[in-house]
Protein backbone atom coordinates (compact mmCIF):
# COMPACT_ATOMS: atom_id res chain seq x y z
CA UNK A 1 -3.72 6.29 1.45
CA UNK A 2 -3.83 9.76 1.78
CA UNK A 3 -7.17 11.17 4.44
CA UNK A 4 -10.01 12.19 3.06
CA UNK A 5 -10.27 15.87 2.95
CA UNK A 6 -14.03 15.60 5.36
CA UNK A 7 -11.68 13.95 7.87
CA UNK A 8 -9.43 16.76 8.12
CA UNK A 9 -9.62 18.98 11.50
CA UNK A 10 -10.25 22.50 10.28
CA UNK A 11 -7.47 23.84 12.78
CA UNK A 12 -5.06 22.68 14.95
CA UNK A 13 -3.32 24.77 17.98
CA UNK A 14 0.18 23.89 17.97
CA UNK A 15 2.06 22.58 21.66
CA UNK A 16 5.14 24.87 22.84
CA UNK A 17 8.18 22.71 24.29
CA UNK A 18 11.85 23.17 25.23
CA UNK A 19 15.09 21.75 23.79
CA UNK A 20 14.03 18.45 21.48
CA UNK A 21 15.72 15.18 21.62
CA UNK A 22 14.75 12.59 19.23
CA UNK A 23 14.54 10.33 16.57
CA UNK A 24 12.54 10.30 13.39
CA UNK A 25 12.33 9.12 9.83
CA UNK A 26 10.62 10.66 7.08
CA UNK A 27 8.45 9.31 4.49
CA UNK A 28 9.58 8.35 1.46
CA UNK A 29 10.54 10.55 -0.86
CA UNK A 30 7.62 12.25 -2.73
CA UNK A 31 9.99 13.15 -5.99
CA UNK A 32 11.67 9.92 -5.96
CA UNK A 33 8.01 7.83 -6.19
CA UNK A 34 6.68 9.86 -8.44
CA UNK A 35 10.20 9.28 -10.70
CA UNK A 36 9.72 5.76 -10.08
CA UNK A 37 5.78 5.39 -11.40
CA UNK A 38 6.15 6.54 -14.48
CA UNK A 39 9.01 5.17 -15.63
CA UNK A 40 8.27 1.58 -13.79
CA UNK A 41 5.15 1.81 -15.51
CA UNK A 42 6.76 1.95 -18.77
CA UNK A 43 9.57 -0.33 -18.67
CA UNK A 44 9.94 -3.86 -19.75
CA UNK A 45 8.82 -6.03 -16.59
CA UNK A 46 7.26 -5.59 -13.29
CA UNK A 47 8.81 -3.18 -10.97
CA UNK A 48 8.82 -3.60 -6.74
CA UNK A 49 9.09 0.03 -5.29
CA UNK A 50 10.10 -0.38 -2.07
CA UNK A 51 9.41 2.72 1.12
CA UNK A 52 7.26 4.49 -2.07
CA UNK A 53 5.24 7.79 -0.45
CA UNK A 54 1.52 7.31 -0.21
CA UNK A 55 -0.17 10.80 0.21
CA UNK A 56 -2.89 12.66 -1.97
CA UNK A 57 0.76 13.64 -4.59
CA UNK A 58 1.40 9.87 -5.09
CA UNK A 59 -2.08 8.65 -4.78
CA UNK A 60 -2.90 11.42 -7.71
CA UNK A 61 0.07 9.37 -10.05
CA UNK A 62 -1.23 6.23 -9.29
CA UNK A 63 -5.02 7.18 -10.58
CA UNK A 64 -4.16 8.17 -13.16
CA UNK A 65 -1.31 5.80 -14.22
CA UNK A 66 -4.38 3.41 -13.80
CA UNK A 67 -6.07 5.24 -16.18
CA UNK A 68 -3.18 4.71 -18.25
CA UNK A 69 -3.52 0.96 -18.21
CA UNK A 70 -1.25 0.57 -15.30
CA UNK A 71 -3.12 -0.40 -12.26
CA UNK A 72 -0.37 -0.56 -9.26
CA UNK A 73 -0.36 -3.25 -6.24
CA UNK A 74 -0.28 -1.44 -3.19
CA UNK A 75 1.12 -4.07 -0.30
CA UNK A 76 2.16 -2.30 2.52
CA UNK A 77 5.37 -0.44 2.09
CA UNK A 78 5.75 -1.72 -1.56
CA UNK A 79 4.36 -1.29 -4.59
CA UNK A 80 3.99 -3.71 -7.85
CA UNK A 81 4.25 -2.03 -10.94
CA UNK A 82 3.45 -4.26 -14.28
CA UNK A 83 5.68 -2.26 -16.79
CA UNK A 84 3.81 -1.84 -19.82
CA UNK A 85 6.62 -1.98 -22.07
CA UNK A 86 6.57 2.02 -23.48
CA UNK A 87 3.18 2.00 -24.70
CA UNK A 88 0.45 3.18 -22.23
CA UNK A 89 -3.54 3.14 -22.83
CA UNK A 90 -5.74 6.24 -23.69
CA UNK A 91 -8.31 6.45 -21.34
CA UNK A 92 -11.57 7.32 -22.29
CA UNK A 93 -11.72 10.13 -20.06
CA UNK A 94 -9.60 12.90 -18.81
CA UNK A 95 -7.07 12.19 -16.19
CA UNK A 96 -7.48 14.53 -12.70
CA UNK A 97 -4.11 15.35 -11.74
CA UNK A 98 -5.66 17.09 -8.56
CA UNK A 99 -2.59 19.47 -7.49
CA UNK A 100 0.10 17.77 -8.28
CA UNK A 101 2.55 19.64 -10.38
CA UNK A 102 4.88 16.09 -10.55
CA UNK A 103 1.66 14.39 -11.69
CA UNK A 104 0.10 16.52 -14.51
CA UNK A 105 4.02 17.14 -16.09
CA UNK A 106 5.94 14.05 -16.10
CA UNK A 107 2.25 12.12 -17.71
CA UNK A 108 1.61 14.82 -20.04
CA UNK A 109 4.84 13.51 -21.66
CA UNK A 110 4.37 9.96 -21.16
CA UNK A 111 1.17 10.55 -22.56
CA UNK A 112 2.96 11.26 -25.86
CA UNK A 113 3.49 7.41 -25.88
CA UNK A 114 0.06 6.61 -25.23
CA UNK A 115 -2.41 4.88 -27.89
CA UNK A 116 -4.47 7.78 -28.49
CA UNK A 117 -5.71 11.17 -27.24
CA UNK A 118 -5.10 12.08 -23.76
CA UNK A 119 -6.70 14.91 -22.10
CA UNK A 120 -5.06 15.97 -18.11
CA UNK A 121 -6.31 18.23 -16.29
CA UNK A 122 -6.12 19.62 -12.14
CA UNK A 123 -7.77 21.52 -9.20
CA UNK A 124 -8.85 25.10 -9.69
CA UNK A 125 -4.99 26.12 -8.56
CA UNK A 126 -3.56 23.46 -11.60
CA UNK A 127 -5.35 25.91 -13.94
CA UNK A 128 -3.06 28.77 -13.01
CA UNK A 129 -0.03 26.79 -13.25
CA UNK A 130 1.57 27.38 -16.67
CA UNK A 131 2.68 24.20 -18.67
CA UNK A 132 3.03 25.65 -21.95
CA UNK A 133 6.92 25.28 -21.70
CA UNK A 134 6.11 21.49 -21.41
CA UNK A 135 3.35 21.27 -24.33
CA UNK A 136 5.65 24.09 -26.54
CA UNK A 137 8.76 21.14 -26.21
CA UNK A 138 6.94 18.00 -26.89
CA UNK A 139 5.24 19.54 -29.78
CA UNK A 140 8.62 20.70 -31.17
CA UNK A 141 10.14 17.02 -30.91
CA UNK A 142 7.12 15.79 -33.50
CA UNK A 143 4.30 15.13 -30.63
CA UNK A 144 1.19 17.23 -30.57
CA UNK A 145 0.59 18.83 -27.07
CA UNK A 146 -0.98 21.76 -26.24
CA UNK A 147 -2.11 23.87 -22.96
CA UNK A 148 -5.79 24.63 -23.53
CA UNK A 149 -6.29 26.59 -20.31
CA UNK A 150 -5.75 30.52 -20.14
CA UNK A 151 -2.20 31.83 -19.91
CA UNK A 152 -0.80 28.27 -21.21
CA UNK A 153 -2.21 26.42 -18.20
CA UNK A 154 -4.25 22.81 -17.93
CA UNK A 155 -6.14 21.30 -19.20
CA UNK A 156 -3.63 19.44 -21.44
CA UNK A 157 -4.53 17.61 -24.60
CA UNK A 158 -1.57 15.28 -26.05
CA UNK A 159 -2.48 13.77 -29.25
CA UNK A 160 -0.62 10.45 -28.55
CA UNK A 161 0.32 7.97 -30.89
CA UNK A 162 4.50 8.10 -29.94
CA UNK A 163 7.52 10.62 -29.50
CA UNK A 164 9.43 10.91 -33.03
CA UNK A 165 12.45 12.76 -31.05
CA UNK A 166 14.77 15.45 -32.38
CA UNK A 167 15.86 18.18 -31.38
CA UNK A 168 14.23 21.00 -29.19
CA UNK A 169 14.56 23.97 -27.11
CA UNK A 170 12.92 24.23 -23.65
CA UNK A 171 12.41 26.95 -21.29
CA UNK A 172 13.36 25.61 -17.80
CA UNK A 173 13.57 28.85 -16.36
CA UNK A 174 9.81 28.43 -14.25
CA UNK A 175 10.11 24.66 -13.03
CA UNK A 176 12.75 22.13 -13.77
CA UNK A 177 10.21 19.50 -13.83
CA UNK A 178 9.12 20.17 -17.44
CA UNK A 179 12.90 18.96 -18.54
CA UNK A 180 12.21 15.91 -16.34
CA UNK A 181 8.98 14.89 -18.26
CA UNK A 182 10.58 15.18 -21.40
CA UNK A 183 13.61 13.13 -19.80
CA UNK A 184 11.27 10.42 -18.68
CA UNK A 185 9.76 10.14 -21.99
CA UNK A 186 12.83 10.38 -24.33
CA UNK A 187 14.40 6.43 -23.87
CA UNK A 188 11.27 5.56 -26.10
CA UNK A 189 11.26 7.85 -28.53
CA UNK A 190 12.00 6.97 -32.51
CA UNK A 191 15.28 9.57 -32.76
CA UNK A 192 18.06 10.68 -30.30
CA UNK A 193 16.25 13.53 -28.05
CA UNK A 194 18.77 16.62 -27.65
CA UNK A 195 17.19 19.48 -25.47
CA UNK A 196 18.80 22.49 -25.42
CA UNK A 197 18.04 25.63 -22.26
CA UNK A 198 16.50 28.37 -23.72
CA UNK A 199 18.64 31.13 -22.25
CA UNK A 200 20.77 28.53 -20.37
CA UNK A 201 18.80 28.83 -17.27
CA UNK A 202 17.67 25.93 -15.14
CA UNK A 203 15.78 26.39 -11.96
CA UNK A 204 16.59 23.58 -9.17
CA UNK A 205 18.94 21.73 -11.70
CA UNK A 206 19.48 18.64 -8.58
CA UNK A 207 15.90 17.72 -9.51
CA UNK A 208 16.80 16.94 -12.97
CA UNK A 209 20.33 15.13 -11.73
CA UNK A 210 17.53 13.33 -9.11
CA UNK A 211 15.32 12.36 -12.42
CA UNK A 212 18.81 11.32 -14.36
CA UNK A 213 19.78 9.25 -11.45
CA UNK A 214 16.12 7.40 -11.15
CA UNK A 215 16.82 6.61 -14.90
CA UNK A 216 20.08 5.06 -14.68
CA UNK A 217 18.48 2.72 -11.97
CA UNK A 218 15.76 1.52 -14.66
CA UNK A 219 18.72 1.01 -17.38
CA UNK A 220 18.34 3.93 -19.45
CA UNK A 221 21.13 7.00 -19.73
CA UNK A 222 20.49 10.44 -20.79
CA UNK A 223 23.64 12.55 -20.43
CA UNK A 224 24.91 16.36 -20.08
CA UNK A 225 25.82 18.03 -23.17
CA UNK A 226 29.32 20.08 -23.57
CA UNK A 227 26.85 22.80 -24.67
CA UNK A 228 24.79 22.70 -21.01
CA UNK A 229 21.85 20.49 -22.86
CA UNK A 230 20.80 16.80 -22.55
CA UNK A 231 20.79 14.31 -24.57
CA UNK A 232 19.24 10.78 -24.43
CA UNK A 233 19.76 7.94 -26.97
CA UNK A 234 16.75 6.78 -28.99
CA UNK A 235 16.08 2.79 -29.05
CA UNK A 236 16.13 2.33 -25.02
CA UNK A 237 14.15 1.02 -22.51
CA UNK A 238 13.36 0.98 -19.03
CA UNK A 239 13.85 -2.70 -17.54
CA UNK A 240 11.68 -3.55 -14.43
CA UNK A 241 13.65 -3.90 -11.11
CA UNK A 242 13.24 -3.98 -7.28
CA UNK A 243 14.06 -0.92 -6.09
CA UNK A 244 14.25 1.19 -2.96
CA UNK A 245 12.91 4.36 -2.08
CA UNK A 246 14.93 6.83 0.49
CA UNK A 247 13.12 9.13 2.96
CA UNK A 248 12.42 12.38 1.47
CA UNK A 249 15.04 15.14 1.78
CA UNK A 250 12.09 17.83 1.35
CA UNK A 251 10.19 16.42 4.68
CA UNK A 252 13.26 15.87 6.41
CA UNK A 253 13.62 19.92 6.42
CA UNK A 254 10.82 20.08 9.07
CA UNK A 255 12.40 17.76 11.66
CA UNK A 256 15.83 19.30 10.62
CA UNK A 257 14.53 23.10 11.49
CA UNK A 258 12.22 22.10 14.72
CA UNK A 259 15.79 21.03 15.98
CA UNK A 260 16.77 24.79 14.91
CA UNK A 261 13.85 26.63 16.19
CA UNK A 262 13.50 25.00 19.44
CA UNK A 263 17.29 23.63 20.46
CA UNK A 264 18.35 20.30 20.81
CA UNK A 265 18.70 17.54 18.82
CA UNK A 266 16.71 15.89 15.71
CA UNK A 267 18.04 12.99 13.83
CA UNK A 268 16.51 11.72 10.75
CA UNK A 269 16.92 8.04 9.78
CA UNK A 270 17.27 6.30 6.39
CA UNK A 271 19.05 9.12 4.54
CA UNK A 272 22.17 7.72 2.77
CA UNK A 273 25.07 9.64 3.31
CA UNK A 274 25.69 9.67 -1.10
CA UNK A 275 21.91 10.85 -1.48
CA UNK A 276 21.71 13.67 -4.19
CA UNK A 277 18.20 14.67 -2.68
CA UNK A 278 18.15 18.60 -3.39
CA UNK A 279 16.91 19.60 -0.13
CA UNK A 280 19.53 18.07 2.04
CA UNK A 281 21.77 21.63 0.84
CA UNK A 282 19.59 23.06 3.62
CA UNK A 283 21.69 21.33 5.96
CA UNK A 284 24.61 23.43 5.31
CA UNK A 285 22.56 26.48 5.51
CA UNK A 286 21.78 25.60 9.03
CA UNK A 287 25.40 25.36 10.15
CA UNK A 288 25.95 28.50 8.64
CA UNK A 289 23.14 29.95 11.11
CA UNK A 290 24.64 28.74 13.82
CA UNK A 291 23.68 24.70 14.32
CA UNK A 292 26.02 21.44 14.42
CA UNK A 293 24.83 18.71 11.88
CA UNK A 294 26.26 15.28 11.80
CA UNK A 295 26.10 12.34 8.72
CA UNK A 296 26.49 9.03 8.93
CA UNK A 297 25.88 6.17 6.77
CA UNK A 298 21.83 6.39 6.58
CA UNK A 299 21.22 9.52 8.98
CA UNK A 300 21.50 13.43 9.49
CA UNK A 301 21.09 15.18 12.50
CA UNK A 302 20.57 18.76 13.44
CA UNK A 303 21.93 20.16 16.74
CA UNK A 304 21.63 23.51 18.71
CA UNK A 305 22.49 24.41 21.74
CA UNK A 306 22.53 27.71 24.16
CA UNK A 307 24.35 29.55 21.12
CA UNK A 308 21.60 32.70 19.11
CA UNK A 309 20.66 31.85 15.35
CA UNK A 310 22.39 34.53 13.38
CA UNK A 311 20.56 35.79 10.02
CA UNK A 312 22.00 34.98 6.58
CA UNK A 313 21.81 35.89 2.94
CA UNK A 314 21.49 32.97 0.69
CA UNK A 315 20.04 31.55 -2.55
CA UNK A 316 17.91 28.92 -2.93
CA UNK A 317 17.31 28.59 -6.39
CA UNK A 318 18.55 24.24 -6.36
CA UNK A 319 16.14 23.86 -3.21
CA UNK A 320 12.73 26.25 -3.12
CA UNK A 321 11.06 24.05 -1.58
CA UNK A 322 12.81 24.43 1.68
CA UNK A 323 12.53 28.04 1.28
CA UNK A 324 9.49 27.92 3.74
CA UNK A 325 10.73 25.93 6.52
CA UNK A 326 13.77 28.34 6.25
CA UNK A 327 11.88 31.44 6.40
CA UNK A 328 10.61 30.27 9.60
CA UNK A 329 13.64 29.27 11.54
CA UNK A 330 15.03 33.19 10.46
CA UNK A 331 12.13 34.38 13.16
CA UNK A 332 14.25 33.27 15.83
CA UNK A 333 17.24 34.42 14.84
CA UNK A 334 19.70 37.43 15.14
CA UNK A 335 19.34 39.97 12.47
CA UNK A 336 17.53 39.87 9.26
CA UNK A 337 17.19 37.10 6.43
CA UNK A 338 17.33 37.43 2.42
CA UNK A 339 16.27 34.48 0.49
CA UNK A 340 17.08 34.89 -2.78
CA UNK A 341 16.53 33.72 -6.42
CA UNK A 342 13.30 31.54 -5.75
CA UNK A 343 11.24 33.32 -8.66
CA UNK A 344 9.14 29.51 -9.38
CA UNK A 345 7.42 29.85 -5.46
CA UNK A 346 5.36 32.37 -7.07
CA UNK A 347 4.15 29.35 -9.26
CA UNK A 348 3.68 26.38 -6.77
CA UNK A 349 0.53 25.31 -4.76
CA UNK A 350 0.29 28.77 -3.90
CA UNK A 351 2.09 31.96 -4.50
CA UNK A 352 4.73 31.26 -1.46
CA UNK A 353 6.66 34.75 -1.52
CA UNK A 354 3.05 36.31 -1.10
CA UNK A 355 1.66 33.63 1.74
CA UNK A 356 4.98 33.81 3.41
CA UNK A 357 5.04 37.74 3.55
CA UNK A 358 1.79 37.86 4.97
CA UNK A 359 2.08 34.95 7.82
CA UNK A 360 5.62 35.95 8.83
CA UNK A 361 3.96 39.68 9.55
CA UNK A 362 1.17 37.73 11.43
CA UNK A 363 3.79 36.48 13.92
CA UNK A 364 5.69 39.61 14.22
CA UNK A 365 8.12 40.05 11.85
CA UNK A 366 9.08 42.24 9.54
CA UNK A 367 8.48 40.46 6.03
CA UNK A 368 8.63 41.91 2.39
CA UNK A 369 8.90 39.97 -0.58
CA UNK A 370 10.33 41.02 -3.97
CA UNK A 371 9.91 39.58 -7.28
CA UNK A 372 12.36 36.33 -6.63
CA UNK A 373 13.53 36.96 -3.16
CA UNK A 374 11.94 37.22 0.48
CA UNK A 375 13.90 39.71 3.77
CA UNK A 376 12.90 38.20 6.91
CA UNK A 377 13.49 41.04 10.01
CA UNK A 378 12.59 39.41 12.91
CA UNK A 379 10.34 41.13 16.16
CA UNK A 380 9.00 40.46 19.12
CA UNK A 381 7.00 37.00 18.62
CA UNK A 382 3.29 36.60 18.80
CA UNK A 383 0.81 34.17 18.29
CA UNK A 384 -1.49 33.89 15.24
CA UNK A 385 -4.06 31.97 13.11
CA UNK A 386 -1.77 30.93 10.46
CA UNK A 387 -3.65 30.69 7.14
CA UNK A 388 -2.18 27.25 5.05
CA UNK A 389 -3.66 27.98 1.66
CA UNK A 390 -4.53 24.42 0.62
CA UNK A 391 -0.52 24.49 0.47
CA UNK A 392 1.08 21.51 2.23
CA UNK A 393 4.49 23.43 2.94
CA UNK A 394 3.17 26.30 4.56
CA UNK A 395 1.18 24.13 6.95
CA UNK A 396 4.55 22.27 7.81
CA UNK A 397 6.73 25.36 7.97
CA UNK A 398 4.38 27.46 10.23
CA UNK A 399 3.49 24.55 12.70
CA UNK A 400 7.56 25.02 13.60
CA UNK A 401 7.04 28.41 14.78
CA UNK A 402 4.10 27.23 17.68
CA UNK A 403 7.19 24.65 18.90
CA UNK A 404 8.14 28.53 20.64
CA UNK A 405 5.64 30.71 20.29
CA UNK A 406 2.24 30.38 22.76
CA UNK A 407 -0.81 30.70 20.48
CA UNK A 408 0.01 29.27 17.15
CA UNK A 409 -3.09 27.61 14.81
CA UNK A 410 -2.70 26.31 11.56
CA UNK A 411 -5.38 26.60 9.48
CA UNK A 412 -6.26 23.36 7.61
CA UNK A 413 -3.31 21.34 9.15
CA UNK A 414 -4.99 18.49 7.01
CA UNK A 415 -3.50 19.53 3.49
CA UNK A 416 -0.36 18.42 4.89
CA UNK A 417 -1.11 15.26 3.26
CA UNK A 418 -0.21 16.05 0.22
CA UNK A 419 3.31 14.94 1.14
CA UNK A 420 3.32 13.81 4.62
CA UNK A 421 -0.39 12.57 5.91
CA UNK A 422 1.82 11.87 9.18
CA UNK A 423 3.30 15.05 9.96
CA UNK A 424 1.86 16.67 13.01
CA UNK A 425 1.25 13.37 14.79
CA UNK A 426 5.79 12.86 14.39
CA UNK A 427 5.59 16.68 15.30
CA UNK A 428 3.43 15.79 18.51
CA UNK A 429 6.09 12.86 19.36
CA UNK A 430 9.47 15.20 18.89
């Protein structure tokens, strides 16, 4: 699993190189296992999860899915999941959901299905991470939730007992992982579920396709409306299965920009070429800065040669997460940067707009962040003691920049974990 945090080197100077040339695979996907969990954990049957993730994200789902009366078989690269058949335990105490935004939301809706009570709650950051929008939705579809924590944040109580369904409206404007939860939940519940977008507005809407898709695989539909809503079916279940886990898109971005920042050539294995994976739109984004990418079957690969980065304006409101790694490939290029539309990184493991503003300036570039958007003017380059934040993406994203620039340290490279426990040892082999 996942190191402990004692282990954890308190900084780590990062090695300049030239032009890359290699071959790597990610880990698998992070959003995908924790999809899988829950939803094995419920079905009908045992469930093998094949290439499943283990960091502290994963490792937080399967604690408390134990919790829950679901105690997963780790073996190696697969996982055995006895599907408990849409009724989980209540535990007698409350479940830690650590940091993990995946973890706390998609159980504090399966939770609705549990035998009893159910109290989740999270680090000191969880507690400033609003899930009222989640509580305010289950309650509305006849099961008791609420956010006890100031602002509507953790802990959560869910008064348990089963999902009677209906019809509800839910604000998906902050994080589209509070219409996933719901999602995940619905198959089980005693009426049709019909969720309607308050104001029609969905942040990083491929997440909820990924969650729809993760469904299907399990043998239970939930569908688009005509009206831009979803709708699931009452009177379904999920029916255990063996099923395979691809590399995550999301970690894939840091191989993808190294090849980017430094020139060369990165190529990331085990990627099918049909993956919906939101993160693999960044690949486009690169081409339009100036790099060659190439798919095959089960693989993408980034190129650059001799020819400058140029600066772009885009919006990356379907893929936020990949904001970061981004924001550091627009140091080394031509002309300024505008990412736009990612509002939510404000809410994540950290406020990203705010940590990216001030780290970018620490290198030597002109940074400003707005409400929802970030400019990126680059300057002459500089070392710096990049400060992490207990945030797993800006340690990833940052440690790109010292692939150029002399004098790079990232603070806390350790909380990398939290997706990828092996990232800077692959970044030390590229």
């Amino acid at each position: 699993m996942a190191s402990n945090r004692s282990d954890r080197p308190e900084q780590l100077e990062m090695r300049t190189r030239g032009a890359l040339d290699a071959v790597v695979r990610a880990p698998g996907s992070k959003s995908i296992t924790n999809r899988a969990l829950p939803i094995a954990a419920l079905a009908t049957g045992e469930s093998l999860l094949h290439g499943a993730l283990s960091s502290d994200d994963t490792e937080a789902m399967l604690d408390c899915l134990g919790a829950l009366g679901c105690d997963v078989a780790e073996d190696s690269d697969t996982w055995r999941v006895p599907g408990q058949a849409g009724r989980l335990g209540a535990p007698t105490e409350r479940l830690f959901a650590r940091n993990s935004g995946t973890t706390i939301r998609f159980l504090t809706a399966a939770a609705s299905l549990a035998g009893g009570p159910v109290t989740l709650d999270g680090d000191a950051r969880m507690r400033e991470r609003p899930i009222a929008d989640l509580t305010d939705a289950l309650s509305a579809l006849g099961a008791p939730a609420e956010a006890r924590g100031a602002g509507g944040c953790p802990p959560v109580y869910v008064a348990g007992g089963g999902l009677p369904g209906g019809r509800a409206e839910i604000d998906g404007s902050r994080s589209s992982q509070v219409v996933s939860a719901v999602l995940l939940a619905a198959p089980y519940a005693e009426r049709d579920v019909e969720l309607s977008l308050r104001g029609d507005t969905l942040v990083s809407r491929p997440y909820v396709d990924l969650t729809l898709e993760v469904m299907r695989s399990f043998g239970a539909e939930a569908e688009w409306t005509s009206a831009g809503g979803l709708h699931v079916r009452a009177g379904q279940h999920y029916t255990g299965r063996s099923f395979e886990i691809e590399p995550d898109a999301s970690a894939a971005a840091y191989p993808f920009c190294a090849a980017a920042i430094a020139g060369g050539r990165v190529r990331v294995n085990g990627i099918p070429s049909d993956s919906i994976q939101a993160d693999l739109a960044l690949l486009p984004i690169l081409e339009r800065m100036g790099c060659r990418v190439k798919r095959g079957p089960d693989f993408a690969e980034v190129c650059r040669g001799d020819e400058p980065l140029q600066g772009i304006d885009v919006d990356m409101n379907a893929l936020p997460d990949a904001a970061l790694a981004l924001a550091v490939v627009a140091l080394f290029a031509t002309g300024p940067t505008r990412i736009r539309n990612v509002a939510n990184l404000r809410l994540k493991e950290t406020d990203r707009l705010a940590a990216l503003q001030a780290e970018l300036r620490k290198l030597g570039a002109n940074a400003t962040a707005q409400a929802d958007s970030l400019e990126i003017d680059p300057g002459p380059l500089r070392g710096a003691r990049i400060e992490t934040y207990a945030d797993h993406r800006m340690a990833m994203a940052f440690a790109l920049a010292g692939l150029r620039v002399p004098g790079v340290t990232i603070v806390d490279p350790g909380c990398a974990a939290k997706t990828w426990p092996g990232y800077f040892s692959i970044l030390e082999q590229l």
